[in-house]
PDB file of N, CA and C in Angstrom:
ATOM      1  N   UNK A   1     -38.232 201.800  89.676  1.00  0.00           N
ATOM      2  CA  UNK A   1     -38.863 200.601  89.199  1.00  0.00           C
ATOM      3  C   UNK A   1     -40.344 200.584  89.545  1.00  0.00           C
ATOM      4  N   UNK A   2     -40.391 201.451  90.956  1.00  0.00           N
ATOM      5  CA  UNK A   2     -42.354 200.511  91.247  1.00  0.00           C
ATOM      6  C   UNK A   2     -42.847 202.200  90.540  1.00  0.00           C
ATOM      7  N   UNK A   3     -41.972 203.053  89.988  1.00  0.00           N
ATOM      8  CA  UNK A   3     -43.072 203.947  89.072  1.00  0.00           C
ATOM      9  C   UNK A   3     -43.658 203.451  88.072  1.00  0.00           C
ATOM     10  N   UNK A   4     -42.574 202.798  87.140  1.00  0.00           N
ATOM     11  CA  UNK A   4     -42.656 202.276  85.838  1.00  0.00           C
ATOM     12  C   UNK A   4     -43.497 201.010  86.391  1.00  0.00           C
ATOM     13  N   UNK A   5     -43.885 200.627  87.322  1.00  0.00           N
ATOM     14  CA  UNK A   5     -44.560 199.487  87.430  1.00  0.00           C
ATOM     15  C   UNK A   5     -46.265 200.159  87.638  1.00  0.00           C
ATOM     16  N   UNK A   6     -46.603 201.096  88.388  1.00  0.00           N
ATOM     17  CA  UNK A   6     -47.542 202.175  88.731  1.00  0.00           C
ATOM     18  C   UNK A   6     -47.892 202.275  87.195  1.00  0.00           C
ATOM     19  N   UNK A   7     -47.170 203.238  86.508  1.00  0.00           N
ATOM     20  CA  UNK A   7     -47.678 203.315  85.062  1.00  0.00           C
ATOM     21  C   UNK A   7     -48.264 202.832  84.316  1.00  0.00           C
ATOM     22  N   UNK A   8     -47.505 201.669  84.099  1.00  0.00           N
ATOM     23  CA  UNK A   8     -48.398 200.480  83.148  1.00  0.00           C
ATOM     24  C   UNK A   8     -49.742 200.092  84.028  1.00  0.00           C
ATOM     25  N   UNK A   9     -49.812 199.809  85.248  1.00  0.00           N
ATOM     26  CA  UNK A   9     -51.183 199.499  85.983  1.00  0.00           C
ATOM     27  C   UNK A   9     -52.315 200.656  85.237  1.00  0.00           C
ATOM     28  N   UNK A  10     -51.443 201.366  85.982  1.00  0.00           N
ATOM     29  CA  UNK A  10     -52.629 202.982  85.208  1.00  0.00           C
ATOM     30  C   UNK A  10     -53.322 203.221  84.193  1.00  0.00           C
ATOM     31  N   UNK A  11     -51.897 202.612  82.907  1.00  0.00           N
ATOM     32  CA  UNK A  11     -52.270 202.600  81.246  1.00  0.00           C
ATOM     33  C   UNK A  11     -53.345 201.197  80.926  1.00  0.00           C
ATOM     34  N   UNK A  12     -53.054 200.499  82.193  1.00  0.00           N
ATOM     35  CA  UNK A  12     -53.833 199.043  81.704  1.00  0.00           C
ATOM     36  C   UNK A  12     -55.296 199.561  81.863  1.00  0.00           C
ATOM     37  N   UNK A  13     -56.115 200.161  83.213  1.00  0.00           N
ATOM     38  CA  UNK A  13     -56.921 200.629  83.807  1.00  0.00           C
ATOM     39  C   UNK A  13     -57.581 201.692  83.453  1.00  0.00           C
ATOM     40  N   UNK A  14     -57.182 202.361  82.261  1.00  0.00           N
ATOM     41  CA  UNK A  14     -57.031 203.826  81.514  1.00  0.00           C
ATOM     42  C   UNK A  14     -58.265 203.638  80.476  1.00  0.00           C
ATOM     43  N   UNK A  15     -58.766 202.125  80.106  1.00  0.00           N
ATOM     44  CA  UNK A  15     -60.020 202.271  79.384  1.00  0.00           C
ATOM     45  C   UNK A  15     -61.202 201.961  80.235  1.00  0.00           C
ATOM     46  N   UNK A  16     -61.014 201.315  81.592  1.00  0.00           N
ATOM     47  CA  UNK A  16     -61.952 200.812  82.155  1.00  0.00           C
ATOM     48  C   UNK A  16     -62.079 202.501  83.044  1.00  0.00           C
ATOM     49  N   UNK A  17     -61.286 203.509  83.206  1.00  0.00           N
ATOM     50  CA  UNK A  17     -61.864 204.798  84.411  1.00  0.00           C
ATOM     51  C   UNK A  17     -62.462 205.439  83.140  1.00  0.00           C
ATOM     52  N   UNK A  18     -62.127 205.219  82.217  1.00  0.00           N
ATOM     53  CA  UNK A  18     -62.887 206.105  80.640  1.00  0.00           C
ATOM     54  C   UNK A  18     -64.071 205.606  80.637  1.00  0.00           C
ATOM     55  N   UNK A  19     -63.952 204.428  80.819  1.00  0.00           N
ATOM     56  CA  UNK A  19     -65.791 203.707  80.314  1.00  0.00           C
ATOM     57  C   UNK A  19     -66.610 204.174  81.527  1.00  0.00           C
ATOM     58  N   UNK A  20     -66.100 204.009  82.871  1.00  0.00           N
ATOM     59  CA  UNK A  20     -66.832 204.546  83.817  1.00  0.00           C
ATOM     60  C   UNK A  20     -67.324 205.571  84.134  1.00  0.00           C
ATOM     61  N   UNK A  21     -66.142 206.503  83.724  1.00  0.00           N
ATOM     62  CA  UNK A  21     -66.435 208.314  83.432  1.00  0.00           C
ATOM     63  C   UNK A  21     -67.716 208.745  82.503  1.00  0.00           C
ATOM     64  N   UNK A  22     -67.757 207.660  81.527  1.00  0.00           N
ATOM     65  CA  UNK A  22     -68.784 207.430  80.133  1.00  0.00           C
ATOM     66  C   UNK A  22     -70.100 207.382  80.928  1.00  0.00           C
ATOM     67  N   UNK A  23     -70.282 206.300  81.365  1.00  0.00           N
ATOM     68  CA  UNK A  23     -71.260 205.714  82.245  1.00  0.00           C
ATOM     69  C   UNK A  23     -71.490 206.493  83.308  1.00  0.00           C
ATOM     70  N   UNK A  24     -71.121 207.390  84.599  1.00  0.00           N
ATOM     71  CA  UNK A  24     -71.538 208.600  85.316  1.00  0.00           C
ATOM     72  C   UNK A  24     -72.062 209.451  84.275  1.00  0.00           C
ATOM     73  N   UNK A  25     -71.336 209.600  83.461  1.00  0.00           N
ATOM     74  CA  UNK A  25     -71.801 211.263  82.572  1.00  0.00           C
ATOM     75  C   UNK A  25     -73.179 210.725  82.269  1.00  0.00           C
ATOM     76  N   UNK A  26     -73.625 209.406  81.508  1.00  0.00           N
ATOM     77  CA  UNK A  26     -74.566 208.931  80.823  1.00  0.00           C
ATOM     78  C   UNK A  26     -75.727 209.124  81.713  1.00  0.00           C
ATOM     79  N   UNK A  27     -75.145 208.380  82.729  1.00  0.00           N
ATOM     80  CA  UNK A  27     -76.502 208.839  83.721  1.00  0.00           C
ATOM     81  C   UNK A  27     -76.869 209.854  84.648  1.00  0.00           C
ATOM     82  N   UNK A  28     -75.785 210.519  84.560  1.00  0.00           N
ATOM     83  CA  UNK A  28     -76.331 211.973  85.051  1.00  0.00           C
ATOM     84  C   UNK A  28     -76.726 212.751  84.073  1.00  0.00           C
ATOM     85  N   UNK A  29     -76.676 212.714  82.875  1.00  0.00           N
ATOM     86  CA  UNK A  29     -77.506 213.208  81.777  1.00  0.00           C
ATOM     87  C   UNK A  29     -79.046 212.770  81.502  1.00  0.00           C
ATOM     88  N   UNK A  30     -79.330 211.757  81.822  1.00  0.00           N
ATOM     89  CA  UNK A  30     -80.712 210.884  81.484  1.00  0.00           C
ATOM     90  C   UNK A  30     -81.270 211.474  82.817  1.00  0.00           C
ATOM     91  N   UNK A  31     -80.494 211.811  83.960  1.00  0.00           N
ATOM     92  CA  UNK A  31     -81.825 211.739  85.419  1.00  0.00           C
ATOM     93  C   UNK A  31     -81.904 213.203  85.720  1.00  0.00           C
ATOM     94  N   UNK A  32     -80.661 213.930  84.731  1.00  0.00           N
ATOM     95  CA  UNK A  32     -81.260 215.566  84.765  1.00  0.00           C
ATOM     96  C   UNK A  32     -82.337 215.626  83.784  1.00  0.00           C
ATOM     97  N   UNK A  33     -82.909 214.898  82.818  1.00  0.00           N
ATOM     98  CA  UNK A  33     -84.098 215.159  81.555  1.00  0.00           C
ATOM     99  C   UNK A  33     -85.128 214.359  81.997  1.00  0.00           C
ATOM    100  N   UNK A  34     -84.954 213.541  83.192  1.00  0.00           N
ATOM    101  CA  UNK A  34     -86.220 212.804  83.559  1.00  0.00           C
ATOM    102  C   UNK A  34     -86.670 213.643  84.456  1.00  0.00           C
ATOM    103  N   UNK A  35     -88.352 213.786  85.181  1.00  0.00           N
ATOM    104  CA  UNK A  35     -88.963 214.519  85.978  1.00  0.00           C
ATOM    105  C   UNK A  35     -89.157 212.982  87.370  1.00  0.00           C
ATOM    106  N   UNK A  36     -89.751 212.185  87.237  1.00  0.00           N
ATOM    107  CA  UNK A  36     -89.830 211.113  88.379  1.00  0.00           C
ATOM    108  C   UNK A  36     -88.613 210.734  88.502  1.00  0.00           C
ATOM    109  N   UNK A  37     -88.072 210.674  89.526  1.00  0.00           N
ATOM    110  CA  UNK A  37     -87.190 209.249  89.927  1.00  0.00           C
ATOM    111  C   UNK A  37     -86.996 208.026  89.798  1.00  0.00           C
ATOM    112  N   UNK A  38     -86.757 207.428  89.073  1.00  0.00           N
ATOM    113  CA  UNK A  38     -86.584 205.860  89.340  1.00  0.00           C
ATOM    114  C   UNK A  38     -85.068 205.289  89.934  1.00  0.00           C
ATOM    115  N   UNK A  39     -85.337 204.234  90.170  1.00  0.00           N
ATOM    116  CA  UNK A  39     -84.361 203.904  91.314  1.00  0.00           C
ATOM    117  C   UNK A  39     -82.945 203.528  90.805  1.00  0.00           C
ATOM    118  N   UNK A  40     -81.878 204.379  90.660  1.00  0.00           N
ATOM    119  CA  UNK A  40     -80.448 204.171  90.075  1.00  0.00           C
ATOM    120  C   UNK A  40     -79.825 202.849  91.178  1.00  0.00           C
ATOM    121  N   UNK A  41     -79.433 202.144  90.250  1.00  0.00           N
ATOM    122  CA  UNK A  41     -78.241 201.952  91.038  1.00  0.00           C
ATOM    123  C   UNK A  41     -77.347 202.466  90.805  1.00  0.00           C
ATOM    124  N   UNK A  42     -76.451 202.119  92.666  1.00  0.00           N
ATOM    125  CA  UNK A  42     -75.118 203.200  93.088  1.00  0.00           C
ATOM    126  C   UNK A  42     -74.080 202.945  91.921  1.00  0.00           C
ATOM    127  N   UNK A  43     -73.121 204.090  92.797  1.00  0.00           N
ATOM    128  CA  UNK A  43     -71.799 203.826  91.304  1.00  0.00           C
ATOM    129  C   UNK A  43     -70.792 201.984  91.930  1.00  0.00           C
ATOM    130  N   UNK A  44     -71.496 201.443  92.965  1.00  0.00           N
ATOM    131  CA  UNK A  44     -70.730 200.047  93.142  1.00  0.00           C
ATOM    132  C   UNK A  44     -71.421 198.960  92.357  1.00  0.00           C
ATOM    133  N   UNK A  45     -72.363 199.279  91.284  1.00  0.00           N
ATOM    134  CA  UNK A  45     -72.742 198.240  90.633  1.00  0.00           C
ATOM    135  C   UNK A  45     -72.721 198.940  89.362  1.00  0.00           C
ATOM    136  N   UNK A  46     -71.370 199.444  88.924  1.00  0.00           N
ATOM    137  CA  UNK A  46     -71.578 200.197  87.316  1.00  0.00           C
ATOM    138  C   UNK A  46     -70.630 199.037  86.458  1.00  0.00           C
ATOM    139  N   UNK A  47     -69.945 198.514  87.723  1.00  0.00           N
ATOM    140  CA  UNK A  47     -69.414 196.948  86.467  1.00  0.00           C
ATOM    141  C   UNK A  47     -69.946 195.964  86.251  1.00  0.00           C
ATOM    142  N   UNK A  48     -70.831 195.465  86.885  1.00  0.00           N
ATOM    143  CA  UNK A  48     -71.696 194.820  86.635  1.00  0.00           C
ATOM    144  C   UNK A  48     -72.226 194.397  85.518  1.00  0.00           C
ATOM    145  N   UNK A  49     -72.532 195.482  84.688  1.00  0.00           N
ATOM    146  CA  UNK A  49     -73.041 194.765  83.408  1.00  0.00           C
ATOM    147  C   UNK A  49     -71.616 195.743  82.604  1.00  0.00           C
ATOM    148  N   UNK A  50     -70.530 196.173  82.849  1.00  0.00           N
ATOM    149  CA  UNK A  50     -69.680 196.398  82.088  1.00  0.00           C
ATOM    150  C   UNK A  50     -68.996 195.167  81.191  1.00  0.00           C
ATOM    151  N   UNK A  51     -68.626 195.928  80.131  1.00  0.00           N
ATOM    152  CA  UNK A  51     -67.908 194.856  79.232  1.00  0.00           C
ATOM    153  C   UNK A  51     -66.620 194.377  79.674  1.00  0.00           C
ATOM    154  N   UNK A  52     -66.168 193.433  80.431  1.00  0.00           N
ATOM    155  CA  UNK A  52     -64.563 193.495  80.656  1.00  0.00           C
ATOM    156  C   UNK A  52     -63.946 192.791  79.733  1.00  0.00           C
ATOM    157  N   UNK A  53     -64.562 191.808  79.257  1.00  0.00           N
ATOM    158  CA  UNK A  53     -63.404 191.281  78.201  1.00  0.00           C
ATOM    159  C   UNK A  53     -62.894 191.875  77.379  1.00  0.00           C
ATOM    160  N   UNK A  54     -63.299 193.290  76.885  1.00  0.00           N
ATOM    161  CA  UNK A  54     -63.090 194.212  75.986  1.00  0.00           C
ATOM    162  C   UNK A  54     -62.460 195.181  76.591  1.00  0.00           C
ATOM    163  N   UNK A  55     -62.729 195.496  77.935  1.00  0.00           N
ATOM    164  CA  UNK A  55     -61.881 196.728  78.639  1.00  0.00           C
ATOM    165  C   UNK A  55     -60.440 196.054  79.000  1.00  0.00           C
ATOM    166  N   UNK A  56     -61.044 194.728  79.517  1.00  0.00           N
ATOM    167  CA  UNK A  56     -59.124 193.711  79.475  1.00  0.00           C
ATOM    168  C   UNK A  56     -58.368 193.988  78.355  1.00  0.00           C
ATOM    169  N   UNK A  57     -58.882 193.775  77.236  1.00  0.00           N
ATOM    170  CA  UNK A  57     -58.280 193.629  75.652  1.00  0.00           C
ATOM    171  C   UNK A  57     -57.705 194.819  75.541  1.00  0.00           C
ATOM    172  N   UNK A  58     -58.535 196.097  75.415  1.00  0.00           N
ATOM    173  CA  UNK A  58     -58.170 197.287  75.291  1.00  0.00           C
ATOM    174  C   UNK A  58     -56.521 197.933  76.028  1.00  0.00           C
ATOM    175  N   UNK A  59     -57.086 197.661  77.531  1.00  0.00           N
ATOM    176  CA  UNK A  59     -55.887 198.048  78.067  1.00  0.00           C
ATOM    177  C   UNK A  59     -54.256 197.344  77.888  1.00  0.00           C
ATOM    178  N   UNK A  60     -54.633 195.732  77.667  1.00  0.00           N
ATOM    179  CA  UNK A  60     -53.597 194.857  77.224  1.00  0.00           C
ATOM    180  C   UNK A  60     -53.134 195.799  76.176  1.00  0.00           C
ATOM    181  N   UNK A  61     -53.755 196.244  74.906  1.00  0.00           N
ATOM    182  CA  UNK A  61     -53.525 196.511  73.734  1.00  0.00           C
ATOM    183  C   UNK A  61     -53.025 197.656  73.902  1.00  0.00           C
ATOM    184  N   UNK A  62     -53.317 198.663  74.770  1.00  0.00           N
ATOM    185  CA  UNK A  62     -52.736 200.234  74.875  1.00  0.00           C
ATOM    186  C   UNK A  62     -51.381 199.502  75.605  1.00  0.00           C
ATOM    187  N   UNK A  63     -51.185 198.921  76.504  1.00  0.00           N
ATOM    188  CA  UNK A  63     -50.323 199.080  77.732  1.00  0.00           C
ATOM    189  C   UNK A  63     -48.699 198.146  75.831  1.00  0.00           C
ATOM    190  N   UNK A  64     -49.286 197.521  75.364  1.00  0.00           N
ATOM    191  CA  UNK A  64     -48.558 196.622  74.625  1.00  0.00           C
ATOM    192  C   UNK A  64     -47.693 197.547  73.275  1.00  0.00           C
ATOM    193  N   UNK A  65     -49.009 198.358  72.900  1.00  0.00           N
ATOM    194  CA  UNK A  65     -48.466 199.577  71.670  1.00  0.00           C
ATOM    195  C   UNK A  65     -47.273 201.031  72.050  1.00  0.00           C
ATOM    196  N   UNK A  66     -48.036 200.787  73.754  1.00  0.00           N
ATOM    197  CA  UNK A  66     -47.166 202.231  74.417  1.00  0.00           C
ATOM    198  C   UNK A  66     -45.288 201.959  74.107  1.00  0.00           C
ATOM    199  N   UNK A  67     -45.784 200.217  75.239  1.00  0.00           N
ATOM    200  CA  UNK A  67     -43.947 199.677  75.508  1.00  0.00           C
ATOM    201  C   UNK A  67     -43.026 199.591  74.139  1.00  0.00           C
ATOM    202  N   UNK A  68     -44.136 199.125  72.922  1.00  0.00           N
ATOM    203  CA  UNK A  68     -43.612 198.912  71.642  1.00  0.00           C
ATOM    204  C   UNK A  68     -42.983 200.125  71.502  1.00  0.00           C
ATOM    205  N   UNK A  69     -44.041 200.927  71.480  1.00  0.00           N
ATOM    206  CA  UNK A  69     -43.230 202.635  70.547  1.00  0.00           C
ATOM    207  C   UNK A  69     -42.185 203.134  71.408  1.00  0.00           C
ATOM    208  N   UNK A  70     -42.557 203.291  72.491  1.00  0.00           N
ATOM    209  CA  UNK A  70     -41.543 203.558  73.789  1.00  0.00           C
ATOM    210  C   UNK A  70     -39.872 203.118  73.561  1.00  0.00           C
ATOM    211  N   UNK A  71     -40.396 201.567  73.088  1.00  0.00           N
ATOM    212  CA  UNK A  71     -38.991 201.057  73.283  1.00  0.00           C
ATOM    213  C   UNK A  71     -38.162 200.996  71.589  1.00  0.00           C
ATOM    214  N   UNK A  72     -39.147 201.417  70.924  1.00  0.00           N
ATOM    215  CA  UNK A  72     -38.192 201.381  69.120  1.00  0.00           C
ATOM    216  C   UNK A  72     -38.023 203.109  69.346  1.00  0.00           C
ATOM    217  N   UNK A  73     -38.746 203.716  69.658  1.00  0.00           N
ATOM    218  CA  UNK A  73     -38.050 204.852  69.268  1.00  0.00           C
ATOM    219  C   UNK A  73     -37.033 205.687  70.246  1.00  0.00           C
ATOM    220  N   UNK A  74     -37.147 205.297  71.732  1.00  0.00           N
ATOM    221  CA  UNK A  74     -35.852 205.943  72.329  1.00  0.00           C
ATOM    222  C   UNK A  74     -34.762 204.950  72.435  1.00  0.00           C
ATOM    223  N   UNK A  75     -33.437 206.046  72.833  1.00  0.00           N
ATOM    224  CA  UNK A  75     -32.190 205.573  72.896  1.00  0.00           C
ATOM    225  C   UNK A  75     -31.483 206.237  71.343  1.00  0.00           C
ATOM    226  N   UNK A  76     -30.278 205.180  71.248  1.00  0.00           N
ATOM    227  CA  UNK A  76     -29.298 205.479  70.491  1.00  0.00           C
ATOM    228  C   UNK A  76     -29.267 204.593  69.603  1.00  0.00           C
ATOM    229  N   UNK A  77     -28.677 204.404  68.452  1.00  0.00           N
ATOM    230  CA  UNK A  77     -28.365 203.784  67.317  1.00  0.00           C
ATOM    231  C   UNK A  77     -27.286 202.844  67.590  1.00  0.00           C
ATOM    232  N   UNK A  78     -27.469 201.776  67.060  1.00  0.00           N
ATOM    233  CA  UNK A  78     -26.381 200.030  67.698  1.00  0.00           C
ATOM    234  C   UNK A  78     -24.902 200.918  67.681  1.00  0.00           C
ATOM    235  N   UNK A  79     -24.238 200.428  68.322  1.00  0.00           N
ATOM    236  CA  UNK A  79     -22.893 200.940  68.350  1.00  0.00           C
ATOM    237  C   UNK A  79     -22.542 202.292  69.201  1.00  0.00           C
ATOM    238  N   UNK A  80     -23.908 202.890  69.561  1.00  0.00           N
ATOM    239  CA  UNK A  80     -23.445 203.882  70.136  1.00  0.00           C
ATOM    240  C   UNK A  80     -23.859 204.172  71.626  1.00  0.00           C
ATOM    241  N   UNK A  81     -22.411 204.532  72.065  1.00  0.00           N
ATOM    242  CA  UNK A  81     -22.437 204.803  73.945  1.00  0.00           C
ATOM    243  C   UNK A  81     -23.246 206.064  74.469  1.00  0.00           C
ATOM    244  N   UNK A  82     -23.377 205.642  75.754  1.00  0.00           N
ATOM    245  CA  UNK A  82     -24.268 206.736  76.339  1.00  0.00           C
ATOM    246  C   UNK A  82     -23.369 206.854  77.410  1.00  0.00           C
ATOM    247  N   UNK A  83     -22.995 208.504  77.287  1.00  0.00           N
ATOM    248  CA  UNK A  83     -21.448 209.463  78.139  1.00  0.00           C
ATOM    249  C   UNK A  83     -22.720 210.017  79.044  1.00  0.00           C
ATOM    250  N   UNK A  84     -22.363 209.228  80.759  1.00  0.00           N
ATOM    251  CA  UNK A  84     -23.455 209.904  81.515  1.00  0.00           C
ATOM    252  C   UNK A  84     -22.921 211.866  82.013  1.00  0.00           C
ATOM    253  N   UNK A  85     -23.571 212.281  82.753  1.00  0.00           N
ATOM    254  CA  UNK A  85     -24.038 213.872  82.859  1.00  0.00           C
ATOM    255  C   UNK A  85     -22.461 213.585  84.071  1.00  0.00           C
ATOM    256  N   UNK A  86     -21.710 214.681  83.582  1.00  0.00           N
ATOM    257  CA  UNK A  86     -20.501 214.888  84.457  1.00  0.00           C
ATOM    258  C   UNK A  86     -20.608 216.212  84.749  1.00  0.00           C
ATOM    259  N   UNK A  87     -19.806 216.017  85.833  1.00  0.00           N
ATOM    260  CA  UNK A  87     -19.715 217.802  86.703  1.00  0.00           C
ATOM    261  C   UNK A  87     -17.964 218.661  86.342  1.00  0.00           C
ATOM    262  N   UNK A  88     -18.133 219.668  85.776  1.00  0.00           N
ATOM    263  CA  UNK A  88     -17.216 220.276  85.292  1.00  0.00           C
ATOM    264  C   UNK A  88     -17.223 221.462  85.329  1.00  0.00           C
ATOM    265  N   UNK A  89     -15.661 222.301  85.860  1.00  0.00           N
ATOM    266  CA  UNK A  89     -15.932 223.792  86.021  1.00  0.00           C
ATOM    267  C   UNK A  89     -16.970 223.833  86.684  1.00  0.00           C
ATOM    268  N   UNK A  90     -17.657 223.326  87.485  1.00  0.00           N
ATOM    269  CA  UNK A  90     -18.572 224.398  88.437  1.00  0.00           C
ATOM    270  C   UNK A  90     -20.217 224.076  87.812  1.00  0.00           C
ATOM    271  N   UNK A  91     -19.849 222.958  86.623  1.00  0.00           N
ATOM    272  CA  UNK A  91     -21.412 222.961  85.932  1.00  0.00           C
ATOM    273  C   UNK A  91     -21.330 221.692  85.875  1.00  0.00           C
ATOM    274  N   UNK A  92     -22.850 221.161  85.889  1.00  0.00           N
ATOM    275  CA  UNK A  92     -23.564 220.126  85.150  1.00  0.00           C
ATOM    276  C   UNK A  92     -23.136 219.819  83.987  1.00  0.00           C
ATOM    277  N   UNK A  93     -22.830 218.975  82.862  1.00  0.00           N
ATOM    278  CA  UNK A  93     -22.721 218.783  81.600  1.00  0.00           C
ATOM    279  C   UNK A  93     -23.656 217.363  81.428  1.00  0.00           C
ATOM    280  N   UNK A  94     -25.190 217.529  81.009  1.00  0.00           N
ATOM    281  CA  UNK A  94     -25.654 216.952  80.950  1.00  0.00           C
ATOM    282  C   UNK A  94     -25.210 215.788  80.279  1.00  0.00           C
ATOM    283  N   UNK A  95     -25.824 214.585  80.250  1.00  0.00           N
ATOM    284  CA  UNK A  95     -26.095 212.919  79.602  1.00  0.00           C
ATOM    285  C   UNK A  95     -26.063 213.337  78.133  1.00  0.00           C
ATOM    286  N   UNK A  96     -25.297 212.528  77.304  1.00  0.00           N
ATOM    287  CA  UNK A  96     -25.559 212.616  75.986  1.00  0.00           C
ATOM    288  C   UNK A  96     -25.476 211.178  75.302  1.00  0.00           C
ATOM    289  N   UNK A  97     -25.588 210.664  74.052  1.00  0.00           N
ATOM    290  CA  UNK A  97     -25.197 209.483  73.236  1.00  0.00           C
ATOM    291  C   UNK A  97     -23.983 210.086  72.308  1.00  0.00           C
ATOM    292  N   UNK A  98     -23.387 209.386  72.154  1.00  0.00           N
ATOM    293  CA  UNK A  98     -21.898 209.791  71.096  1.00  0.00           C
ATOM    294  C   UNK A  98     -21.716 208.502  69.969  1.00  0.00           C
TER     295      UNK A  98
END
């Protein structure tokens, strides 16, 4: 349970470490082509002027499309049982739907 709970945190958070990744690359690209220094701020003020209402939205929207598809396309068809993985002769006989 606290994986599947881990996950979705992750998938929620998954546009805001992208935008940030965006934003390092951005500016380590601009201060390798500049010759003076000017004064960066650190990476603890890169949200600051980040967009969150849009990185909220985003991740709502990934974390919402994942569970959707996730949950229409696995499993079995109405009516049908799931025969868990039994041990036989000496073997595994994996999980199936019937």
């Amino acid at each position: 349970m606290i994986r599947t709970v881990i996950e979705n945190i992750l998938l929620f958070l998954l546009p805001t470490f992208l935008y940030l990744a965006w934003v390092l690359f951005q500016r380590s690209r601009s201060e390798a082509q500049e010759d003076g220094g000017r004064d960066r701020l650190g990476a603890t003020h890169l949200l600051d002027d980040a967009p969150l209402l849009w990185l909220f939205a985003s991740g709502a929207l990934l974390v919402i499309v994942t569970l959707a598809f996730f949950g229409s396309s696995s499993g079995g068809k109405p009516g049908q049982h799931y025969q868990p993985s039994v041990f036989q002769d000496g073997k595994i006989q994996p999980g199936h739907i019937e």
